[in-house]
PDB file of N, CA and C in Angstrom:
ATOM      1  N   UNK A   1    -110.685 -72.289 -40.952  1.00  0.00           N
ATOM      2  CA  UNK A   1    -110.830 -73.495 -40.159  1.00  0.00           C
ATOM      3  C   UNK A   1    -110.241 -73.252 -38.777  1.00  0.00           C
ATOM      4  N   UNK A   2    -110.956 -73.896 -37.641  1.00  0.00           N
ATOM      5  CA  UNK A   2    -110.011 -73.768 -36.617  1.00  0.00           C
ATOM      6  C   UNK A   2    -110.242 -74.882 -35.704  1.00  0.00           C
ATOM      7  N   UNK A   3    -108.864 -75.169 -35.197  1.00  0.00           N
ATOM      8  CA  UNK A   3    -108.242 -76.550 -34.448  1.00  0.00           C
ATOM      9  C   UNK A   3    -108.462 -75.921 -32.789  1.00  0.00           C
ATOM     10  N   UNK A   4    -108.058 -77.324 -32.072  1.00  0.00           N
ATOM     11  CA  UNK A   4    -107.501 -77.690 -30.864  1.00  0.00           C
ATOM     12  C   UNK A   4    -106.856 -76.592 -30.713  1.00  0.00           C
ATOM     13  N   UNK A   5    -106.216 -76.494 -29.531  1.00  0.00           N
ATOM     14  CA  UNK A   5    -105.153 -75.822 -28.832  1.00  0.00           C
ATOM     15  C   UNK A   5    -104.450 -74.133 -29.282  1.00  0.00           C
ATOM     16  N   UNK A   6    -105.361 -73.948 -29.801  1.00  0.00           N
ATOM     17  CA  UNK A   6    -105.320 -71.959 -29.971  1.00  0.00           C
ATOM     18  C   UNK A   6    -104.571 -71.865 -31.482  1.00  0.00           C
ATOM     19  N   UNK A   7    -104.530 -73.072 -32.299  1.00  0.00           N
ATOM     20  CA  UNK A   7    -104.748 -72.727 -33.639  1.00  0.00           C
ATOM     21  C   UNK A   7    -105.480 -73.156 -34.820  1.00  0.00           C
ATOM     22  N   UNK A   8    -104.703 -71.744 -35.480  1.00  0.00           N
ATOM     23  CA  UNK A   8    -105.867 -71.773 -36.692  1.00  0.00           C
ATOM     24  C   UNK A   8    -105.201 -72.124 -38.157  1.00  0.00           C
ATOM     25  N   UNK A   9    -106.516 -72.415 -38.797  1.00  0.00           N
ATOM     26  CA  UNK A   9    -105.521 -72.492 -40.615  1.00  0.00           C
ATOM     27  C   UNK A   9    -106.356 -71.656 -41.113  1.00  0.00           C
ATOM     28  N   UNK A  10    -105.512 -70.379 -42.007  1.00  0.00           N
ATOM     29  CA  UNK A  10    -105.976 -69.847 -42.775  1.00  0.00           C
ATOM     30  C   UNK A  10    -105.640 -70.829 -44.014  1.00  0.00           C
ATOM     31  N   UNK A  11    -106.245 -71.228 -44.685  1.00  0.00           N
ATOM     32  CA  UNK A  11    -106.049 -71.641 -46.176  1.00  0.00           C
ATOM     33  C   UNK A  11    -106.654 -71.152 -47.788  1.00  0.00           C
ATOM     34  N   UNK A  12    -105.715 -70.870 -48.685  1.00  0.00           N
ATOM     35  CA  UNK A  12    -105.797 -69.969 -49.749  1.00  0.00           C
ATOM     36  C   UNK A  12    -105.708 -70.884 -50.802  1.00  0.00           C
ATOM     37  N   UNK A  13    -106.832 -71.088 -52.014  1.00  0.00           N
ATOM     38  CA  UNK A  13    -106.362 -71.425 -53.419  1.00  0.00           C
ATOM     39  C   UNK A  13    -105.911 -70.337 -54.199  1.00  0.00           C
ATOM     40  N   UNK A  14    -105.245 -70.445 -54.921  1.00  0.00           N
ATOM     41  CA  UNK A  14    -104.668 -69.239 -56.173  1.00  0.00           C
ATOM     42  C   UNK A  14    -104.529 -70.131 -57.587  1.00  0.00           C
ATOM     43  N   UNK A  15    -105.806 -69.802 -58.178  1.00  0.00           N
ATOM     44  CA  UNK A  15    -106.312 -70.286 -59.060  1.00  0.00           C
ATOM     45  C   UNK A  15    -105.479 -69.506 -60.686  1.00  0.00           C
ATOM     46  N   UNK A  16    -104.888 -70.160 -61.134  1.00  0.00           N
ATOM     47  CA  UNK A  16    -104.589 -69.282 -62.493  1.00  0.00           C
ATOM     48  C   UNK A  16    -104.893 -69.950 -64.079  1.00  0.00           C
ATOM     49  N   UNK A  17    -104.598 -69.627 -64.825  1.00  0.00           N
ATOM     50  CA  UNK A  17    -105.089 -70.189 -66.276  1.00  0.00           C
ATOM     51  C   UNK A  17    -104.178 -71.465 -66.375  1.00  0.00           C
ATOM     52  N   UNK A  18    -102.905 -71.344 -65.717  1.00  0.00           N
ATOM     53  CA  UNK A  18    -102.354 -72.676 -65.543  1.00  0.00           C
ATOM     54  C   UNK A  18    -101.995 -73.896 -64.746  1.00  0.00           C
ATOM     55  N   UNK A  19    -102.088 -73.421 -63.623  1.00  0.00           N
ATOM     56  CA  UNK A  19    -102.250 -73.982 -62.426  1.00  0.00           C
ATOM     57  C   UNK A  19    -103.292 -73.277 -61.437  1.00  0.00           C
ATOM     58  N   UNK A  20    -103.344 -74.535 -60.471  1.00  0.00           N
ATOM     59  CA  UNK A  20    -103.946 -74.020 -58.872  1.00  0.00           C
ATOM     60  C   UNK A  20    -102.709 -74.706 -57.946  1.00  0.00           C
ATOM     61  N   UNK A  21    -103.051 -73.403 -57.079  1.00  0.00           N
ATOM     62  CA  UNK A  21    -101.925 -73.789 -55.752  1.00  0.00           C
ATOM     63  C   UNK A  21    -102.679 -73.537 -54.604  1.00  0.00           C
ATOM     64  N   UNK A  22    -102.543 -74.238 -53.736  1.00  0.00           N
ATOM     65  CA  UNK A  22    -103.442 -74.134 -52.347  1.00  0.00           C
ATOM     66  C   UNK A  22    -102.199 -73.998 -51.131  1.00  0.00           C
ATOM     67  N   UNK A  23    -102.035 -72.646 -50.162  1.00  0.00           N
ATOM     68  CA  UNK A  23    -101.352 -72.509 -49.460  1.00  0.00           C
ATOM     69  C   UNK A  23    -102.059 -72.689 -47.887  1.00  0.00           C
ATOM     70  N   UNK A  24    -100.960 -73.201 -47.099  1.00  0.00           N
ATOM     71  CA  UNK A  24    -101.547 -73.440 -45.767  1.00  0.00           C
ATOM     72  C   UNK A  24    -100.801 -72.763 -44.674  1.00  0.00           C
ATOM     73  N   UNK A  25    -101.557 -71.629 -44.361  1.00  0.00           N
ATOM     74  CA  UNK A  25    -100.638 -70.813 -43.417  1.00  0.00           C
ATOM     75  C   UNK A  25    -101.248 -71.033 -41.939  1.00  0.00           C
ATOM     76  N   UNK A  26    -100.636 -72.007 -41.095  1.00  0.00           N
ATOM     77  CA  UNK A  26    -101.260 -71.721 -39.699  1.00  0.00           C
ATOM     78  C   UNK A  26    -100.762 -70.862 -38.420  1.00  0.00           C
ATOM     79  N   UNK A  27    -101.640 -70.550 -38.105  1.00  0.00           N
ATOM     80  CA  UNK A  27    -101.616 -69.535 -37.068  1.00  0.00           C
ATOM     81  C   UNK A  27    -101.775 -70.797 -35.274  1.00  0.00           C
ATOM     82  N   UNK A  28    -100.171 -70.069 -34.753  1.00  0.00           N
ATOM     83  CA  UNK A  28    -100.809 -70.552 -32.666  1.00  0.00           C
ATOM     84  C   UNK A  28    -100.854 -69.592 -32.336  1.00  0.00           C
ATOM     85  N   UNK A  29    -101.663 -69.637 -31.079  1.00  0.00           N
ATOM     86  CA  UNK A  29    -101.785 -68.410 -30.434  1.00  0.00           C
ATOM     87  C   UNK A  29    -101.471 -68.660 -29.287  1.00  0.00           C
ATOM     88  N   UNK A  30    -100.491 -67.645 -28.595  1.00  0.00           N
ATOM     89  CA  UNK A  30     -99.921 -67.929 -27.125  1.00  0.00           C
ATOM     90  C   UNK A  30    -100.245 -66.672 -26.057  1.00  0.00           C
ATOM     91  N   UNK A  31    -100.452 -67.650 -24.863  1.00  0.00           N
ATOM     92  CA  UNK A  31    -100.419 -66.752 -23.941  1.00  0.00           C
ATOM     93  C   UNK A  31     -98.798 -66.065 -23.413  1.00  0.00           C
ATOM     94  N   UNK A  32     -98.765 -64.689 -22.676  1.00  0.00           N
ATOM     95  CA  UNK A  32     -97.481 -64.754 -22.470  1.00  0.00           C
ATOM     96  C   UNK A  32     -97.044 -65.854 -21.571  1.00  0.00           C
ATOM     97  N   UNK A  33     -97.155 -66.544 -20.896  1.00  0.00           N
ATOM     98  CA  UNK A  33     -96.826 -67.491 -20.282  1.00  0.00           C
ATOM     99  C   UNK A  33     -96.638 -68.493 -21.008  1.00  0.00           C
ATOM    100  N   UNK A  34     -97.065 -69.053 -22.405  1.00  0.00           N
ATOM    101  CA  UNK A  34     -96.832 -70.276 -22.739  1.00  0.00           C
ATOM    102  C   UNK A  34     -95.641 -69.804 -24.095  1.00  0.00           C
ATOM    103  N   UNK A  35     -95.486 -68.198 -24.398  1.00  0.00           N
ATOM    104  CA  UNK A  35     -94.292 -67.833 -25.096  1.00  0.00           C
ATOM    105  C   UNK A  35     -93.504 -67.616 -24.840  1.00  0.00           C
ATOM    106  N   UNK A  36     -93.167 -67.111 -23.313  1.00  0.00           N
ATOM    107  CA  UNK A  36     -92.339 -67.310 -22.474  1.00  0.00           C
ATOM    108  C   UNK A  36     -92.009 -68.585 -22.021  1.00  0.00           C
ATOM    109  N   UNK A  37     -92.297 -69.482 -21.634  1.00  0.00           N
ATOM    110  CA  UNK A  37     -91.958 -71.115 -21.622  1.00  0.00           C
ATOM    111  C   UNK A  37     -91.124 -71.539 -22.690  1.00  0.00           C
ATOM    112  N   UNK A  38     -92.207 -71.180 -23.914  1.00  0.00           N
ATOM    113  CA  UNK A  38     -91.176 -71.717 -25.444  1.00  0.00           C
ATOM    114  C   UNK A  38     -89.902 -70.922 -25.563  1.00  0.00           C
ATOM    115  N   UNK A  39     -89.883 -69.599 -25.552  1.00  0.00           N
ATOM    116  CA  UNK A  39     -88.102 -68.912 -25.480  1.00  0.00           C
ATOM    117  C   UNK A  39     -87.122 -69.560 -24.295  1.00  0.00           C
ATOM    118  N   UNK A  40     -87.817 -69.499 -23.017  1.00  0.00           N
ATOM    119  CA  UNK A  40     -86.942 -69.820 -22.204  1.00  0.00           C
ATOM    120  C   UNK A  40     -85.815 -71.144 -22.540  1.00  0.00           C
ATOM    121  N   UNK A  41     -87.116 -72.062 -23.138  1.00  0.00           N
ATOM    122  CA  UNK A  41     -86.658 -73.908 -23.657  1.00  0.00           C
ATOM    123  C   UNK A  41     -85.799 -73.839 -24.367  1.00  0.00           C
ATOM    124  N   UNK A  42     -86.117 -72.429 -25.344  1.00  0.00           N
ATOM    125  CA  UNK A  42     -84.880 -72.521 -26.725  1.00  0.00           C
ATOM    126  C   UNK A  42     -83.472 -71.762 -25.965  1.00  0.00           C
ATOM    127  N   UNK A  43     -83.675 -71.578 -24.825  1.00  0.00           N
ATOM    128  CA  UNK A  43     -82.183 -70.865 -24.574  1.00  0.00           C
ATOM    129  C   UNK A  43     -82.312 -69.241 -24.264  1.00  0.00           C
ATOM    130  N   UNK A  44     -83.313 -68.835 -24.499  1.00  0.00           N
ATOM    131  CA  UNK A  44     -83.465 -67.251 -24.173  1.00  0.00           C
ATOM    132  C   UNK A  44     -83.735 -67.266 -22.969  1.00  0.00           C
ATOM    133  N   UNK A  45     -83.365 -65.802 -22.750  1.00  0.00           N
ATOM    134  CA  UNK A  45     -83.580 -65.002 -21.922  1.00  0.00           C
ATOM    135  C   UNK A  45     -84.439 -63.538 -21.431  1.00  0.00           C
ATOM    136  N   UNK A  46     -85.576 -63.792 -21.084  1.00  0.00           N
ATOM    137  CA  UNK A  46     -86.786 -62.615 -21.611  1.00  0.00           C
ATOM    138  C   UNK A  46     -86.400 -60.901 -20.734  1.00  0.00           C
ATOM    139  N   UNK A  47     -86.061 -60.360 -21.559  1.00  0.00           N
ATOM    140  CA  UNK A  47     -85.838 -58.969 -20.810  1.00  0.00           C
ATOM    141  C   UNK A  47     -87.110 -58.259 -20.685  1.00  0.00           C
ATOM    142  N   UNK A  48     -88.063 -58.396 -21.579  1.00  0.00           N
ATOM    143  CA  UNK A  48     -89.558 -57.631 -21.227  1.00  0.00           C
ATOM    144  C   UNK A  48     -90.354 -58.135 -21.773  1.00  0.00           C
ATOM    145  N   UNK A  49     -91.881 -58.333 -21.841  1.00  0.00           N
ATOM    146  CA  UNK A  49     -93.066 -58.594 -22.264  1.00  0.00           C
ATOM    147  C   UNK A  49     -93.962 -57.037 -22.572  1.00  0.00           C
ATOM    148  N   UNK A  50     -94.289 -56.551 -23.647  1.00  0.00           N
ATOM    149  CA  UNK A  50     -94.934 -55.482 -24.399  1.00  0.00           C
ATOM    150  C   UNK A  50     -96.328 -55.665 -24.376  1.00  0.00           C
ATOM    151  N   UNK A  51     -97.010 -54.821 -24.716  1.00  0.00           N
ATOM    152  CA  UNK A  51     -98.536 -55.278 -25.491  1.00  0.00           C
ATOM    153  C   UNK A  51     -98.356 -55.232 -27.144  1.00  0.00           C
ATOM    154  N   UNK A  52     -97.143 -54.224 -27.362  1.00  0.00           N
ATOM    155  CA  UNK A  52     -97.065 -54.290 -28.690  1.00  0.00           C
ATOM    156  C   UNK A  52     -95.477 -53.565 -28.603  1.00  0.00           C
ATOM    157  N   UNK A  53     -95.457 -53.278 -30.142  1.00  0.00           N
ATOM    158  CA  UNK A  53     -93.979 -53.476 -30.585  1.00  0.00           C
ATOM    159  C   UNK A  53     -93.697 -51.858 -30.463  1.00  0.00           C
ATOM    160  N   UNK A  54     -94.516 -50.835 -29.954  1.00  0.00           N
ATOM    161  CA  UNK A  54     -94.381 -49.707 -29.576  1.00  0.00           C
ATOM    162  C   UNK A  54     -93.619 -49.386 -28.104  1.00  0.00           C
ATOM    163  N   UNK A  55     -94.323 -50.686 -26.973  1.00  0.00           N
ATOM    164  CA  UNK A  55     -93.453 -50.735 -25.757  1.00  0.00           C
ATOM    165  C   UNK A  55     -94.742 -50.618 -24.755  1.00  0.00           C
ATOM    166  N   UNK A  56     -95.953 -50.354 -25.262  1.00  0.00           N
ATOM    167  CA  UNK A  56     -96.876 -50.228 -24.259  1.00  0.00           C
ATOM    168  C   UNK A  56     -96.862 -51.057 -23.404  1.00  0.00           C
ATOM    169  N   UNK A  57     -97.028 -50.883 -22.066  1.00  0.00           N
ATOM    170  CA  UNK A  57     -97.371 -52.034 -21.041  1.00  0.00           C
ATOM    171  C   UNK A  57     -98.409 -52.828 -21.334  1.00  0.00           C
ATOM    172  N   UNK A  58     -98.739 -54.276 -20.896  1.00  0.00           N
ATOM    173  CA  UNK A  58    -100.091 -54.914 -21.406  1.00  0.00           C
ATOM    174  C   UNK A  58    -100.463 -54.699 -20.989  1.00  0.00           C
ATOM    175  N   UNK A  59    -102.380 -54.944 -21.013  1.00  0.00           N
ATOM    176  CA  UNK A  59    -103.976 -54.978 -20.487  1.00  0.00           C
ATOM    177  C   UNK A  59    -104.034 -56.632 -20.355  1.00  0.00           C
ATOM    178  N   UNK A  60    -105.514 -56.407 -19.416  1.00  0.00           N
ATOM    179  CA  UNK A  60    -106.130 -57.791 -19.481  1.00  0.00           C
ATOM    180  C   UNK A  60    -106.594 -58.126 -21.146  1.00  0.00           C
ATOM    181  N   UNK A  61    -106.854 -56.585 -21.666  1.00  0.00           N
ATOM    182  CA  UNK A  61    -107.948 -57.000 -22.603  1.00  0.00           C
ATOM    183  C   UNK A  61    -106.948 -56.947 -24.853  1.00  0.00           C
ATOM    184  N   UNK A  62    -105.204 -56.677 -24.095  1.00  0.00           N
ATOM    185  CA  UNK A  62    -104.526 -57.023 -25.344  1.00  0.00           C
ATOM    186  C   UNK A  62    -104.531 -58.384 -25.842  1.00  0.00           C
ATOM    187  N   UNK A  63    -104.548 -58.331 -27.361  1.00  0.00           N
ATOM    188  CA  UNK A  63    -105.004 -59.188 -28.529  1.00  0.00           C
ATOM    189  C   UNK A  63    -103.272 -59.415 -28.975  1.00  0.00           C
ATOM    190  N   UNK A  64    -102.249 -58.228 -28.530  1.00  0.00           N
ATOM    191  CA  UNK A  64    -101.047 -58.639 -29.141  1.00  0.00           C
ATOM    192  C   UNK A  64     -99.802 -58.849 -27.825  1.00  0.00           C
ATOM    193  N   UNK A  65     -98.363 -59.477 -28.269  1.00  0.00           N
ATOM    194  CA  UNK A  65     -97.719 -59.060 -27.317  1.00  0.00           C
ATOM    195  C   UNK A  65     -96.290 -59.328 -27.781  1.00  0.00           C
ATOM    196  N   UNK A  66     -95.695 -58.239 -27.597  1.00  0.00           N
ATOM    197  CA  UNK A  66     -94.037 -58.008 -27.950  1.00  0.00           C
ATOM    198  C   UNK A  66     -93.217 -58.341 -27.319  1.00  0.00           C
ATOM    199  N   UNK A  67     -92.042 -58.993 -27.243  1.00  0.00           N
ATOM    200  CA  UNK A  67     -91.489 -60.058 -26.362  1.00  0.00           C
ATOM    201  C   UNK A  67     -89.901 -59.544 -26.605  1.00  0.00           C
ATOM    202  N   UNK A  68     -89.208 -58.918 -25.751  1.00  0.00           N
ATOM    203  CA  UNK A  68     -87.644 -58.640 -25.913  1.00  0.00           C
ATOM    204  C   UNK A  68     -87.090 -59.491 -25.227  1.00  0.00           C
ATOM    205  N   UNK A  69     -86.219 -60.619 -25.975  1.00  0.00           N
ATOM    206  CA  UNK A  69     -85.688 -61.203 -25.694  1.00  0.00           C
ATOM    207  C   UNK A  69     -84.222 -61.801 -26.087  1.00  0.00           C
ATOM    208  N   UNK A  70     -83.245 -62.725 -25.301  1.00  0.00           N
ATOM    209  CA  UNK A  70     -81.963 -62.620 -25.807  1.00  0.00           C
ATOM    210  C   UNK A  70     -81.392 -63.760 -25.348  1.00  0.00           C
ATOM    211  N   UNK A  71     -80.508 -64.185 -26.319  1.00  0.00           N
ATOM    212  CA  UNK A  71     -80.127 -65.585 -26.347  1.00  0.00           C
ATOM    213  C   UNK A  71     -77.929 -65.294 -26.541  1.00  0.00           C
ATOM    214  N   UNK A  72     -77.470 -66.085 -25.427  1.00  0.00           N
ATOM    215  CA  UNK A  72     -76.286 -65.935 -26.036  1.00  0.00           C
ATOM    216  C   UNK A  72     -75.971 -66.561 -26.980  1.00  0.00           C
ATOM    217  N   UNK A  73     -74.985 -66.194 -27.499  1.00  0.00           N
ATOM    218  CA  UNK A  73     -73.776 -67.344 -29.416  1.00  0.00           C
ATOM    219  C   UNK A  73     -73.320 -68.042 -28.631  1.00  0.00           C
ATOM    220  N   UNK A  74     -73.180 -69.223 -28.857  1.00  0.00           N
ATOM    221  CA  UNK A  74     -72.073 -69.706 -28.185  1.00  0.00           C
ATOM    222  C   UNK A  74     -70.433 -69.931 -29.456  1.00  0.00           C
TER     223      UNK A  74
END
């Protein structure tokens, strides 16, 4: 299924001889700019933006993005 605003629901029945259970896992999808917004709000502090969790620099055309970031304890 897929919603408004860049998410999605994957949804799963798991059917067994004694029960059914139906799980609802949703997926947002962010631009770096709108995941960067959300860390900043919670108190972080972004030291780099990745394409992935290897360290590559991004493309126009990356699907992922790795986010080093850091929040003080208080």
């Amino acid at each position: 299924m897929k919603y408004s605003a860049r998410i999605t629901l994957e949804q799963t029945t798991v059917i067994t001889d004694d029960d059914v259970e139906t799980y609802n896992i949703w997926h947002q999808y962010f631009t770096e700019e709108q995941l960067v917004q959300e860390l900043e709000e919670a108190g972080f502090s972004i030291e780099h933006c990745y394409e992935d969790v290897k360290g590559r620099e991004q493309s126009l055309n990356s699907k992922t993005i790795a986010v080093i970031a850091r929040r003080e304890l208080e």
